[in-house]
Protein backbone atom coordinates (compact mmCIF):
# COMPACT_ATOMS: atom_id res chain seq x y z
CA UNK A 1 109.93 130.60 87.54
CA UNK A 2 109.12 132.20 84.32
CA UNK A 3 105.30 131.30 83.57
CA UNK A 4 103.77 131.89 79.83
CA UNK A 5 102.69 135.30 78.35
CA UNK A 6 99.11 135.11 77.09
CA UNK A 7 100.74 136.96 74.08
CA UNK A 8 102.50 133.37 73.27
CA UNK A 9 99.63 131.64 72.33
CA UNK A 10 98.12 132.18 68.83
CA UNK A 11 94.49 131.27 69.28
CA UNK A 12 91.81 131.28 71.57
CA UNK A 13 91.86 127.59 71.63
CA UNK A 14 95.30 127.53 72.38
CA UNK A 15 94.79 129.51 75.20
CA UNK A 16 92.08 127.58 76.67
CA UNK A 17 94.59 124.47 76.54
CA UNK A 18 97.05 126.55 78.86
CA UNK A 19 94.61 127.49 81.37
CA UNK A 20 92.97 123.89 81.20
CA UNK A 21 96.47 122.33 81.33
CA UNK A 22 97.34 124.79 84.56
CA UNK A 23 93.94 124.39 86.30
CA UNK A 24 93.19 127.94 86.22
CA UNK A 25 88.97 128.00 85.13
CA UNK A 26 89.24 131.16 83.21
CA UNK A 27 86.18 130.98 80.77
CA UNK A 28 87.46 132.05 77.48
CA UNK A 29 84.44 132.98 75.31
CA UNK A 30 84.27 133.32 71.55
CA UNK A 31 83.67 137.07 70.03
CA UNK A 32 79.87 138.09 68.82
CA UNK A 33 79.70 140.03 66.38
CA UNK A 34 79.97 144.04 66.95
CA UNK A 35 76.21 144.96 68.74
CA UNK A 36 75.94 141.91 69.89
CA UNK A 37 78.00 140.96 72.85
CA UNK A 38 77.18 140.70 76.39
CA UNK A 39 79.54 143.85 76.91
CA UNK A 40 77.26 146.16 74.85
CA UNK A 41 74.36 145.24 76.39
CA UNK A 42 72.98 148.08 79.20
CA UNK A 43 72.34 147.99 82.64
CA UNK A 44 69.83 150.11 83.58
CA UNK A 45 71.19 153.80 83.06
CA UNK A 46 74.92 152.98 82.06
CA UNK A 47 75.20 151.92 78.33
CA UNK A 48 77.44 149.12 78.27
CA UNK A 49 79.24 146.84 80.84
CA UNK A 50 82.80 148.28 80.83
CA UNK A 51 84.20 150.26 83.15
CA UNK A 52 87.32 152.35 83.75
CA UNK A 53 88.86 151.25 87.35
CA UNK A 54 90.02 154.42 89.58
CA UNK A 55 93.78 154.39 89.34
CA UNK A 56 95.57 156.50 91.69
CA UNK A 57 97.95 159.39 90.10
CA UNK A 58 101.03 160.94 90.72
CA UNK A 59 100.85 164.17 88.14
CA UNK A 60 98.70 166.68 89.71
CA UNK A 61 100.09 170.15 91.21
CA UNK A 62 101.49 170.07 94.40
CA UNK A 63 98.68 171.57 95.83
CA UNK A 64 96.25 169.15 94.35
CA UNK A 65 94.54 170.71 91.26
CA UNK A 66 94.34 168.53 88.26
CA UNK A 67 97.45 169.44 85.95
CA UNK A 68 97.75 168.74 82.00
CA UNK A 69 98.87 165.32 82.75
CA UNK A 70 95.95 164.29 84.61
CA UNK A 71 93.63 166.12 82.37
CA UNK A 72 95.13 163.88 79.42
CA UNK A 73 94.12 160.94 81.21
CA UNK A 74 90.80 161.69 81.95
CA UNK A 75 89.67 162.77 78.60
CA UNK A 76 90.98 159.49 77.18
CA UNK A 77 88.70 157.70 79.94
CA UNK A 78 86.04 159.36 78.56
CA UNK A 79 86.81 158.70 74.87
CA UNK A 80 87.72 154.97 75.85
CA UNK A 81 84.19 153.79 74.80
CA UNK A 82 83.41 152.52 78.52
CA UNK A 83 79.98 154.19 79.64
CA UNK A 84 80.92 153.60 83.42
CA UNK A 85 83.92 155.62 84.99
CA UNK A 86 84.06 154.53 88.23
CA UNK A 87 85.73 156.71 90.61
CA UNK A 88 88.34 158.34 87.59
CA UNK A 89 90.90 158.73 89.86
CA UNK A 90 91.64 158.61 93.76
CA UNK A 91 91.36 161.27 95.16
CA UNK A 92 92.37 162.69 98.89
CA UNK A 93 89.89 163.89 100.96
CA UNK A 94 92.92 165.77 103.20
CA UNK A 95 96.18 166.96 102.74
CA UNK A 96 97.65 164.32 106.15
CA UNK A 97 95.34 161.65 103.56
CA UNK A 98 97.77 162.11 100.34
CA UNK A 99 99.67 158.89 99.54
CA UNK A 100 101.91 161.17 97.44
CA UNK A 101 102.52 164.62 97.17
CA UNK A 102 101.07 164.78 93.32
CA UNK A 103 97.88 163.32 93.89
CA UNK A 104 94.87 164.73 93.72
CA UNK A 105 92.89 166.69 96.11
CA UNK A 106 89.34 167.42 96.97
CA UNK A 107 89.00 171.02 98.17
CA UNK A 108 87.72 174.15 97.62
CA UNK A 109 91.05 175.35 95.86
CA UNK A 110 89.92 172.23 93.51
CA UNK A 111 86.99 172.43 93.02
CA UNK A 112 86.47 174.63 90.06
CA UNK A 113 89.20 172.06 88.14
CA UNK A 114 87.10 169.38 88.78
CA UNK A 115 84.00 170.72 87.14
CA UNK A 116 85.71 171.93 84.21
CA UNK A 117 87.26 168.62 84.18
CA UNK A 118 83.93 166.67 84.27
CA UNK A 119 81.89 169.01 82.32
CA UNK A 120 84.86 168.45 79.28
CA UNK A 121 84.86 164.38 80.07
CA UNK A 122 80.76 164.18 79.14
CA UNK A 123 81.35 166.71 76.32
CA UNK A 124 84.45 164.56 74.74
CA UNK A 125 82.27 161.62 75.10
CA UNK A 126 79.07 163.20 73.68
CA UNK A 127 81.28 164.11 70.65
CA UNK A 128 82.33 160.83 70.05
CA UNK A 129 79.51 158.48 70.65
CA UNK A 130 76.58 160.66 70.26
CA UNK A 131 75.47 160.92 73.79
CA UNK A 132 75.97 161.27 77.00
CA UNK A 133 72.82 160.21 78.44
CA UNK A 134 74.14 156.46 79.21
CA UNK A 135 77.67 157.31 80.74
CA UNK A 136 77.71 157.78 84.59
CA UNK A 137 81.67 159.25 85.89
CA UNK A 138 82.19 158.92 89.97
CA UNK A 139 84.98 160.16 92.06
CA UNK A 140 86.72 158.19 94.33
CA UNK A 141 87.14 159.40 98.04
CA UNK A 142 89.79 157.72 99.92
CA UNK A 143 92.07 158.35 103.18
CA UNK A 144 95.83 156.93 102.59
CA UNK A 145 96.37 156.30 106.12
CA UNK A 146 99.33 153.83 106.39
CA UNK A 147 100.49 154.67 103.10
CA UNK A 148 100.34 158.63 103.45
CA UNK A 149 103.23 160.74 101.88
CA UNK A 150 101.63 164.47 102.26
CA UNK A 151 105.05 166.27 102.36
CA UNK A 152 107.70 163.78 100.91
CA UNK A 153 107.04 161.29 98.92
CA UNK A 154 110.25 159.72 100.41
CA UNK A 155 108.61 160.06 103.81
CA UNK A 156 106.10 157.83 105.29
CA UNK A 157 103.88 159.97 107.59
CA UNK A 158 101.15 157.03 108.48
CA UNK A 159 97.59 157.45 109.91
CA UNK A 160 96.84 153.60 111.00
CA UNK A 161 93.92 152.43 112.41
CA UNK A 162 94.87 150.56 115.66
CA UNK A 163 98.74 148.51 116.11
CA UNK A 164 99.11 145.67 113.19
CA UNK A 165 101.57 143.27 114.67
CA UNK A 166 102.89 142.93 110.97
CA UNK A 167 101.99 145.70 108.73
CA UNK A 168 103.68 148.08 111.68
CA UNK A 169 106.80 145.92 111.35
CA UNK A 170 106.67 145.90 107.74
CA UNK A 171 106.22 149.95 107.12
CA UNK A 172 108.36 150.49 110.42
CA UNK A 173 104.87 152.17 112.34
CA UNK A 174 104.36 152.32 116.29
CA UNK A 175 101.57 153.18 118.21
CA UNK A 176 101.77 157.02 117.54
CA UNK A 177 100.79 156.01 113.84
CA UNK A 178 96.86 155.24 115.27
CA UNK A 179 94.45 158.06 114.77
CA UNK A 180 92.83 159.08 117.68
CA UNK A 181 88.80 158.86 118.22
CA UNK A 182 88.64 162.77 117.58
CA UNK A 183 90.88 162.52 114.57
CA UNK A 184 88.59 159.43 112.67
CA UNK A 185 85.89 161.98 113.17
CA UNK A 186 87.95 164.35 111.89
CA UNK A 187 88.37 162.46 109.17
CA UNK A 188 84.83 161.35 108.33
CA UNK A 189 83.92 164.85 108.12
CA UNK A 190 86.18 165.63 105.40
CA UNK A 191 85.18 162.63 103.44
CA UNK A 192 81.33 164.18 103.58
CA UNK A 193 82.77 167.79 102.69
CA UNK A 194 84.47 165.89 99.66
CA UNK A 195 81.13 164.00 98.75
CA UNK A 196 79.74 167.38 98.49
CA UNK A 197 82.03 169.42 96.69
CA UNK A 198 82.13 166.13 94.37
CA UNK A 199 78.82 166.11 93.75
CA UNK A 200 78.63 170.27 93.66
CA UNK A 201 80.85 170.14 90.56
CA UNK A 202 78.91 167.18 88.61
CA UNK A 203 80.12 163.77 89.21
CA UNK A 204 77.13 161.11 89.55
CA UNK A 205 78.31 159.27 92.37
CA UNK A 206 81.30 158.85 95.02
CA UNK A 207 83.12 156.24 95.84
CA UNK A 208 84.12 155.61 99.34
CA UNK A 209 87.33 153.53 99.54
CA UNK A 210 87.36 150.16 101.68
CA UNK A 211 90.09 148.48 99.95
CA UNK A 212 93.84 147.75 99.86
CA UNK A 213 94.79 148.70 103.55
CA UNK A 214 93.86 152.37 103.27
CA UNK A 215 92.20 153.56 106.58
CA UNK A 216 89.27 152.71 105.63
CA UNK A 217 89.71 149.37 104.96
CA UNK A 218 92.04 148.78 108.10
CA UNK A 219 89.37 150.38 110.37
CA UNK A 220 87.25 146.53 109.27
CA UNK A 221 89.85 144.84 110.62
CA UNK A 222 90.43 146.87 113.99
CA UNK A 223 89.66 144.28 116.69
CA UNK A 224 92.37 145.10 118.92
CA UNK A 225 90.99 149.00 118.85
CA UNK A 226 89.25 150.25 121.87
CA UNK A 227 86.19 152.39 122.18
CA UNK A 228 83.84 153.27 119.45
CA UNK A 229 85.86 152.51 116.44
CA UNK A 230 87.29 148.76 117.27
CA UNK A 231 86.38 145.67 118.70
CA UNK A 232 83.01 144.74 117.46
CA UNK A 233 81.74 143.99 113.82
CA UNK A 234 79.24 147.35 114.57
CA UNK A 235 82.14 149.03 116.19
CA UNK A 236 84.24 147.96 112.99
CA UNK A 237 82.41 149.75 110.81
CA UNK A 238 81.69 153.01 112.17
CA UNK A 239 84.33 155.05 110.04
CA UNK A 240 81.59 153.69 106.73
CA UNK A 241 78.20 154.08 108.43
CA UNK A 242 79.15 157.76 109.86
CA UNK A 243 80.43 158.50 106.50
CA UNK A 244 77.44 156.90 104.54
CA UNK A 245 74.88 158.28 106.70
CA UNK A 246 76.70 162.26 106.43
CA UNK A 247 76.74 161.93 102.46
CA UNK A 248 73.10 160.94 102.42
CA UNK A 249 72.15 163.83 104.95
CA UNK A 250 74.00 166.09 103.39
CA UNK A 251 74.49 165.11 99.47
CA UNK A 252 70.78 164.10 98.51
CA UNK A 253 70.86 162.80 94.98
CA UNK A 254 74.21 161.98 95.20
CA UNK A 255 74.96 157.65 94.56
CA UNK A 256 76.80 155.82 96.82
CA UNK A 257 79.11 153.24 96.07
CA UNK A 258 82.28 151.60 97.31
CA UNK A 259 85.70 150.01 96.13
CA UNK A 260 85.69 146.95 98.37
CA UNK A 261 88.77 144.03 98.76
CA UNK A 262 86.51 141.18 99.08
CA UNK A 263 89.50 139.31 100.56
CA UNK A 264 92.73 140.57 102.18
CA UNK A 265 95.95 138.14 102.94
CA UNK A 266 98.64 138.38 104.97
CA UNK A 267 101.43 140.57 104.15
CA UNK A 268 104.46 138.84 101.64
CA UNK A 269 107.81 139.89 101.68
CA UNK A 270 110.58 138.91 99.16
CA UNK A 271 111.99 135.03 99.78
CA UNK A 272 115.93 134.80 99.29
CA UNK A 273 115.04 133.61 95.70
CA UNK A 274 113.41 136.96 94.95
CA UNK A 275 109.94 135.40 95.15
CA UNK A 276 106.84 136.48 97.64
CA UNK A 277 106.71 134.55 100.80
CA UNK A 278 104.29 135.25 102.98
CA UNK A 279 105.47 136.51 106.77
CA UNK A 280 105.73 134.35 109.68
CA UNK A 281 102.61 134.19 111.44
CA UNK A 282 101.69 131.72 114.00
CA UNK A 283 97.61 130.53 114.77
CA UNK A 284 94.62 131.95 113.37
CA UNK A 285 95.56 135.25 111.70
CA UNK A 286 92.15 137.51 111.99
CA UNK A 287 93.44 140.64 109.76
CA UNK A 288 92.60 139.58 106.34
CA UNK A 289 89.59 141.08 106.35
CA UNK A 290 87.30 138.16 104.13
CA UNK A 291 90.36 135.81 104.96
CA UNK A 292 90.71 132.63 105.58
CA UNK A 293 91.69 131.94 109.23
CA UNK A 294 95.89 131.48 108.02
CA UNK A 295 95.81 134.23 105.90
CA UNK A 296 96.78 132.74 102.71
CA UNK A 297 93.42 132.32 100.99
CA UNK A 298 90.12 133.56 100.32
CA UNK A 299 87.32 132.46 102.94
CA UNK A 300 84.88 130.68 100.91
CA UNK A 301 82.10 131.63 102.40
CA UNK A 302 82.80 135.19 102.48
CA UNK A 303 81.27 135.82 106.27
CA UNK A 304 83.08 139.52 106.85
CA UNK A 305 82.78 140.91 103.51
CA UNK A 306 79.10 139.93 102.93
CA UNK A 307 77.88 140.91 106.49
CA UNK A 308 79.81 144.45 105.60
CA UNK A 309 78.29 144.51 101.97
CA UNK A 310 74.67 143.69 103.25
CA UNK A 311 75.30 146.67 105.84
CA UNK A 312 76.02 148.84 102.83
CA UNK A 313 73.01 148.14 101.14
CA UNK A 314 71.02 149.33 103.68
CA UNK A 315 72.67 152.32 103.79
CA UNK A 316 72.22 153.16 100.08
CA UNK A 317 75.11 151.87 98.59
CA UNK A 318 74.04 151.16 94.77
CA UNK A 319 77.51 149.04 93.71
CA UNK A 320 80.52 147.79 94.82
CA UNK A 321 83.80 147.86 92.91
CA UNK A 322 85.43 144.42 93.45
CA UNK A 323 89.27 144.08 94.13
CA UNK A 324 91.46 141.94 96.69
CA UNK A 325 94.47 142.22 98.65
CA UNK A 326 96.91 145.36 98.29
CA UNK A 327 99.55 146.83 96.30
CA UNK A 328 101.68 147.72 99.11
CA UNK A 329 102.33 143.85 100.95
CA UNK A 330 100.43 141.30 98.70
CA UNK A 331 100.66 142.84 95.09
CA UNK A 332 100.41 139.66 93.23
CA UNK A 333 97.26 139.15 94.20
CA UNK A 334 95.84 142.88 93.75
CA UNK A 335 97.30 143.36 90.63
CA UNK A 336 98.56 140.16 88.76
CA UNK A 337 101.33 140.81 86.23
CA UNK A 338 103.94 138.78 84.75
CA UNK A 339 106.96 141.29 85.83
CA UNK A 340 107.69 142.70 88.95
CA UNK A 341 107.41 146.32 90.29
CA UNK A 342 111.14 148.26 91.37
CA UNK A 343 110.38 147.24 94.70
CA UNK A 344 108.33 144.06 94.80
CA UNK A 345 108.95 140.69 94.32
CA UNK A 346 108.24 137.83 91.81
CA UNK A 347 104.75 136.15 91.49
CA UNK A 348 104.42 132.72 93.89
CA UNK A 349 102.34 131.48 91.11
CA UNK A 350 101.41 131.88 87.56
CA UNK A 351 99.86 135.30 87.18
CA UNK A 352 96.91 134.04 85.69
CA UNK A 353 95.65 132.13 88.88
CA UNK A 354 95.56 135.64 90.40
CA UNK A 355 93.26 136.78 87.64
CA UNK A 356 90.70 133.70 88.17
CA UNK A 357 90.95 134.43 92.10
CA UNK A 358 89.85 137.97 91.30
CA UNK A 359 86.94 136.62 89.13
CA UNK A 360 86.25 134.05 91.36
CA UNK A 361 85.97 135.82 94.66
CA UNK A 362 83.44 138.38 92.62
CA UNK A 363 81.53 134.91 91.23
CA UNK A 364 81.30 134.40 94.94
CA UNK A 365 80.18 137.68 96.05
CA UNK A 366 77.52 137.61 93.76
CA UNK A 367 76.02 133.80 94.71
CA UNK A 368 76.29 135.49 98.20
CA UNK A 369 74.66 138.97 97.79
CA UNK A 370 71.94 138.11 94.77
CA UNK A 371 71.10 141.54 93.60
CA UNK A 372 74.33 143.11 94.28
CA UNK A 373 75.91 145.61 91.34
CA UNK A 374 79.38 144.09 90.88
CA UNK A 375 82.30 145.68 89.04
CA UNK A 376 85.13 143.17 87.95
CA UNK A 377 88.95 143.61 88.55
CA UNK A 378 92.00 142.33 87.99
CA UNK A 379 91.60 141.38 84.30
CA UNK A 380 94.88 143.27 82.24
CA UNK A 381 97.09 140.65 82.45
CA UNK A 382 94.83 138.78 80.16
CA UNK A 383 96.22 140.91 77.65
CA UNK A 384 95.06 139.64 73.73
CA UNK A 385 92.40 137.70 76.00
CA UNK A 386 90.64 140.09 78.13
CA UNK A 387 88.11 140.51 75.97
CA UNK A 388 87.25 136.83 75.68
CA UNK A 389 87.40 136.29 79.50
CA UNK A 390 85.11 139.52 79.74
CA UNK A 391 82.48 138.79 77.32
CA UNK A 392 82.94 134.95 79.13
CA UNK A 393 82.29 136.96 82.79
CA UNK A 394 79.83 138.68 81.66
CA UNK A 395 77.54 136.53 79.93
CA UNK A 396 77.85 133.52 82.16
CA UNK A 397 76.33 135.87 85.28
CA UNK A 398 80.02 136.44 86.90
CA UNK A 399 80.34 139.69 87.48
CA UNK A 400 77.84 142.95 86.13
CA UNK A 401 80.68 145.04 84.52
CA UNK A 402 84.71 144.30 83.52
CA UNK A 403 86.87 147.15 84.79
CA UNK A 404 90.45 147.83 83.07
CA UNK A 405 93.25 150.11 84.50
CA UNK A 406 96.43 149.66 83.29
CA UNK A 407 95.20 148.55 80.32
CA UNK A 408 93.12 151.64 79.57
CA UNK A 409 96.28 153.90 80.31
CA UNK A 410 98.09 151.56 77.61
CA UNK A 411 95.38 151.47 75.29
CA UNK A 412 92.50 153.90 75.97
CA UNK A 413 90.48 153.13 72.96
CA UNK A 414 90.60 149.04 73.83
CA UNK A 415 86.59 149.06 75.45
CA UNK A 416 85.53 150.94 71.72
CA UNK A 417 87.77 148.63 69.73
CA UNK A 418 86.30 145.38 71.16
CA UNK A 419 82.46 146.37 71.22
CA UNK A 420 83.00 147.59 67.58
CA UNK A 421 84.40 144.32 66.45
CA UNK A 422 87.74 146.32 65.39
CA UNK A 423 90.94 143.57 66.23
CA UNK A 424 93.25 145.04 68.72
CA UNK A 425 95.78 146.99 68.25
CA UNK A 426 98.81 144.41 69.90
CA UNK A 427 101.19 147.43 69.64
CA UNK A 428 99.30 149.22 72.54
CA UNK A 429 98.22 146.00 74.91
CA UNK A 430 98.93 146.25 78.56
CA UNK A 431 102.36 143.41 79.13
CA UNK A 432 102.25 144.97 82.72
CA UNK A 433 105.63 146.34 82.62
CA UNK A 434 104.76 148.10 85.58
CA UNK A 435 106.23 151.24 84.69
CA UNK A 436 102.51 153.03 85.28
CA UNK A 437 104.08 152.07 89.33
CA UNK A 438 107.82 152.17 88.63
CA UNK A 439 107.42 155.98 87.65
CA UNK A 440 106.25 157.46 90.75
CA UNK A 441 107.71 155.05 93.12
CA UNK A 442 111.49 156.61 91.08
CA UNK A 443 109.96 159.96 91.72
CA UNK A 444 108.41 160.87 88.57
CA UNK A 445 104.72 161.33 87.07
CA UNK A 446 102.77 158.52 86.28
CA UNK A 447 101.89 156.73 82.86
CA UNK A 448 102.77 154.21 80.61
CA UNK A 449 106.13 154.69 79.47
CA UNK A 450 106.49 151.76 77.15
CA UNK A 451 103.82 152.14 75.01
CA UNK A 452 102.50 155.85 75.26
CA UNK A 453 104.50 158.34 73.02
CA UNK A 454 103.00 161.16 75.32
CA UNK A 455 105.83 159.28 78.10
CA UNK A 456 107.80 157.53 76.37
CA UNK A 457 109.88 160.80 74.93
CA UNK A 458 110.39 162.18 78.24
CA UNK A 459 113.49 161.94 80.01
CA UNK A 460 112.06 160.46 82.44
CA UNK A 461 111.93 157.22 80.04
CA UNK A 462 115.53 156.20 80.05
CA UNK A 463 116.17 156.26 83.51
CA UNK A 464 113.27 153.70 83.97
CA UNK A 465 115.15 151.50 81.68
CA UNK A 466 117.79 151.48 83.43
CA UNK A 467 115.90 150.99 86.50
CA UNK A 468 114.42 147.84 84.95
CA UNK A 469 117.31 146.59 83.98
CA UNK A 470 119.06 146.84 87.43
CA UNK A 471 115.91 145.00 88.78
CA UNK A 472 116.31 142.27 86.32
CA UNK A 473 120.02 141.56 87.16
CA UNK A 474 119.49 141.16 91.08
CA UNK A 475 116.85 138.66 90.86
C-alpha cells in the first residue's frame, strides 16, 4: 500500500487533517517567530533543544581513523546550528566490535584524529554562532555483536549474547556466536579504555550503546544465559553497571549517558507481498526488551526499560537518547520511511504511525521517569513538518530535545534554518530514500546520494539507481 508523503500536503492544516483522519496524534504546532520557539530555548548548559542523533558510518580508513569523508560530516554537525551532538558517530570500542570494516575506531592509533577532529568541530561552531560555550559533542561507544563485520563486510562474524531462538535463525548464528564470561569482561574493559581515550581527546560525554540488538542491548534480554551475565534483572545488566562503574572510576569528569530502545519487537521478515510480517512465535515472547508479552507492541507501562533507566540514574547517567526497535529485523519501527532499504521490506503501516510510536513511547518514558533528560528520535520522515511536530514535542513537555539523522546528512543547516525563522530549503529535505543505508549495504561509503552534490557525482551514484530501480520492480 502506498501511504501519503507529508510533502503532498500544502499546509499545516492540511496536514493535521491527514494525521486526524489516520488516527496518528502527531501534534503539529504553529511556528514562533525566530528567538522565540520552544527549540531555542536552553537547557541548562546546552543552548538549544536540537540535537544531532549518532549515525553509524561506513567511510573511515580501514584501520579506523577518521578519513575526509567522515571529517565532512562532522564539521557540518557542528555548523548544523544544533548545540547538542550526541554521540557524532558510533564508534567501535574493538576491532571483533566493527559492524563494518569502515567504521570508526576508538584506539590509540585514533586517537590523535579524534582530537583534531573535536577541537575543529567547537572551532567551526564558534566561528559561526559566536560561541562555543553552550554546545556539548559526545561519542558514542558501542559493541556490534550480532551484527559485527570486522574483516568482510560480506561476512557476518557475530558476538551474541546467549542463543535467540529467532534472531540466530534469522542471521544464521549457533551457539559458538555467545561470548564467553571472560570475553564480556573482555569487552567491558575496552569500552572503559574507549571512555578514556574519548574523554582524553575532548569530547564532553560518552555514550554507552543499549539499543537496536547490539550486545549491549541483547545482554537486557539474556534470560536464558547462565552465570553472572543472564538470568536475573541484576544479572541482566551487568555488561552496563561494570561498564558505568569503570568509566566513573576511571574517567572522573567525564558524563555519562546512553542510547536506549525503550521498546524492542519481535523480528519481521518480508510477507510474500513484499511487506513486514512479523515471525512465527508461539506464547509469551520475553525478548523485546520493554515489549509487550507477543512482541508486537510497546508495553505500556514500560516495567523493563524504566527499572533499567532508574538503575542508570543511580549510576550517573545524566540522559538517555530515546529510540526503539532495530534496523537489522524491525526497521520500520526504528527508522520510519516511506521507501524501503535494498534489503528490507515495505512498511505494515503508514510510516507516520511509526513516528508517533517513537514520540509516544518517549511521552511515556518521561510520565514514568519525572526528571529524566530525554532526547527524541525518529522524527525525519516528517519531512516539511518536523519542525512543527518538534516545536509541538517540545513545548507540550514530550520529550527535552528533537534529534535528526538522516535529515541532518540531507540538510545539515535544517536546526539553523528553523530557529532563525529562514523557510526550508525543500530541495535538500530528507524523502528517506534510504540511500544513506543502500550505500554501504552495496559496498560503498555512506551519505546521501540524492540530494548531496559531495555524493551524488560519484560513481558510486548510478549504480544505486539502478539498485533502486531493481528493488522497485520485484516488489
Amino acid at each position: 500500500m502506498q501511504y501519503p508523503k507529508p510533502a503532498s500536503f500544502r499546509t499545516p492544516d492540511e496536514f493535521r487533517a491527514h494525521l486526524a483522519a489516520s488516527n496518528i496524534p502527531i501534534g503539529i504546532a504553529e511556528l514562533p517567530p525566530a528567538g522565540e520557539s520552544a527549540l531555542a530555548k536552553p537547557l541548562g548548559a546546552i543552548g538549544n533543544r536540537w540535537a544531532i542523533l549518532p549515525m553509524e558510518g561506513w567511510d573511515c580508513e580501514r584501520d579506523g581513523t577518521p578519513s575526509e569523508f567522515t571529517r565532512r560530516r562532522w564539521i557540518r554537525f557542528a555548523s548544523s546550528g544544533a548545540k547538542l551532538i550526541y554521540g557524532t558517530e558510533a564508534a567501535a570500542v574493538m576491532p571483533s566490535g566493527r559492524s563494518n570494516t569502515r567504521q570508526l575506531l576508538v584506539a590509540g592509533h585514533t586517537a590523535g584524529a579524534l582530537k583534531r577532529l573535536c577541537a575543529e568541530m567547537r572551532r567551526t561552531h564558534r566561528e559561526r554562532f559566536g560561541t562555543d560555550s553552550d554546545l556539548r559533542i559526545g561519542l558514542q561507544l558501542t559493541h556490534s555483536g550480532r551484527f559485527s563485520h570486522p574483516d568482510d563486510d560480506r561476512v557476518l562474524a557475530s558476538k551474541t549474547a546467549y542463543a535467540h531462538p529467532l534472531l540466530d535463525k534469522k542471521f544464521h548464528n549457533t551457539a559458538a556466536n555467545v561470548v564467553s564470561d571472560d570475553e564480556a569482561a573482555d569487552i567491558i574493559a575496552h569500552f572503559i579504555r574507549a571512555a578514556e581515550l574519548a574523554q582524553d581527546v575532548g569530547f564532553d560525554f560518552v555514550d554507552v550503546k543499549l539499543a537496536h540488538g547490539y550486545l549491549g542491548h541483547e545482554f537486557l534480554t539474556a534470560y536464558d544465559r547462565p552465570g553472572p551475565f543472564g538470568g536475573s534483572f541484576e544479572n541482566r545488566t551487568r555488561f552496563f553497571r561494570e561498564i558505568a562503574a569503570g568509566i566513573a572510576k576511571r574517567c572522573p569528569g567525564l558524563d555519562l549517558s546512553s542510547r536506549v530502545s525503550i521498546f524492542d519487537l519481535r523480528p519481521f521478515v518480508k510477507g510474500a507481498d513484499g511487506v513486514g510480517v512479523p515471525m512465527d512465535w508461539t506464547g509469551p515472547y520475553p525478548y523485546a526488551f520493554g515489549g509487550a508479552d507477543d512482541g508486537l507492541a510497546m508495553d505500556p507501562d514500560l516495567k523493563d526499560t524504566v527499572a533499567l533507566v532508574k538503575l542508570m540514574c543511580s549510576l550517573g547517567v545524566k540522559m538517555i537518547c530515546a529510540t526503539i526497535g532495530s534496523p537489522y529485523y524491525c526497521v520500520h519501527i526504528q527508522r520510519p520511511a516511506f521507501y524501503p532499504v535494498s534489503d528490507g521490506y515495505l512498511p505494515p503501516h503508514d510510516p507516520l504511525r511509526s513516528v508517533w510510536l517513537h514520540i509516544e513511547a518517549v511521552r511515556r518514558l518521561r510520565e514514568l521517569c519525572p526528571g529524566l533528560l530525554v532526547v527524541g528520535s525518529g522524527y525525519t520522515a516528517l519531512q516539511e513538518y518536523l519542525p512543527h511536530a518538534a516545536e509541538y514535542a517540545v513545548a507540550n513537555g514530550l520529550t527535552d530535545f528533537v534529534g535528526i539523522g538522516r535529515m541532518a546528512l540531507a540538510y545539515p543547516g535544517f536546526c539553523a534554518d528553523v530557529l532563525a525563522g529562514r523557510p526550508l530549503r525543500r530541495a535538500c529535505v530528507c524523502r528517506t530514500f534510504g540511500d544513506c543505508t543502500n550505500a554501504p549495504r552495496a559496498g560503498f561509503i555512506s551519505g546521501c546520494y540524492p540530494l548531496d552534490d559531495w555524493y551524488r557525482n560519484r560513481p558510486e551514484a548510478k549504480t544505486l539507481a539502478e539498485l533502486k530501480k531493481t528493488i522497485k520492480s520485484n516488489q
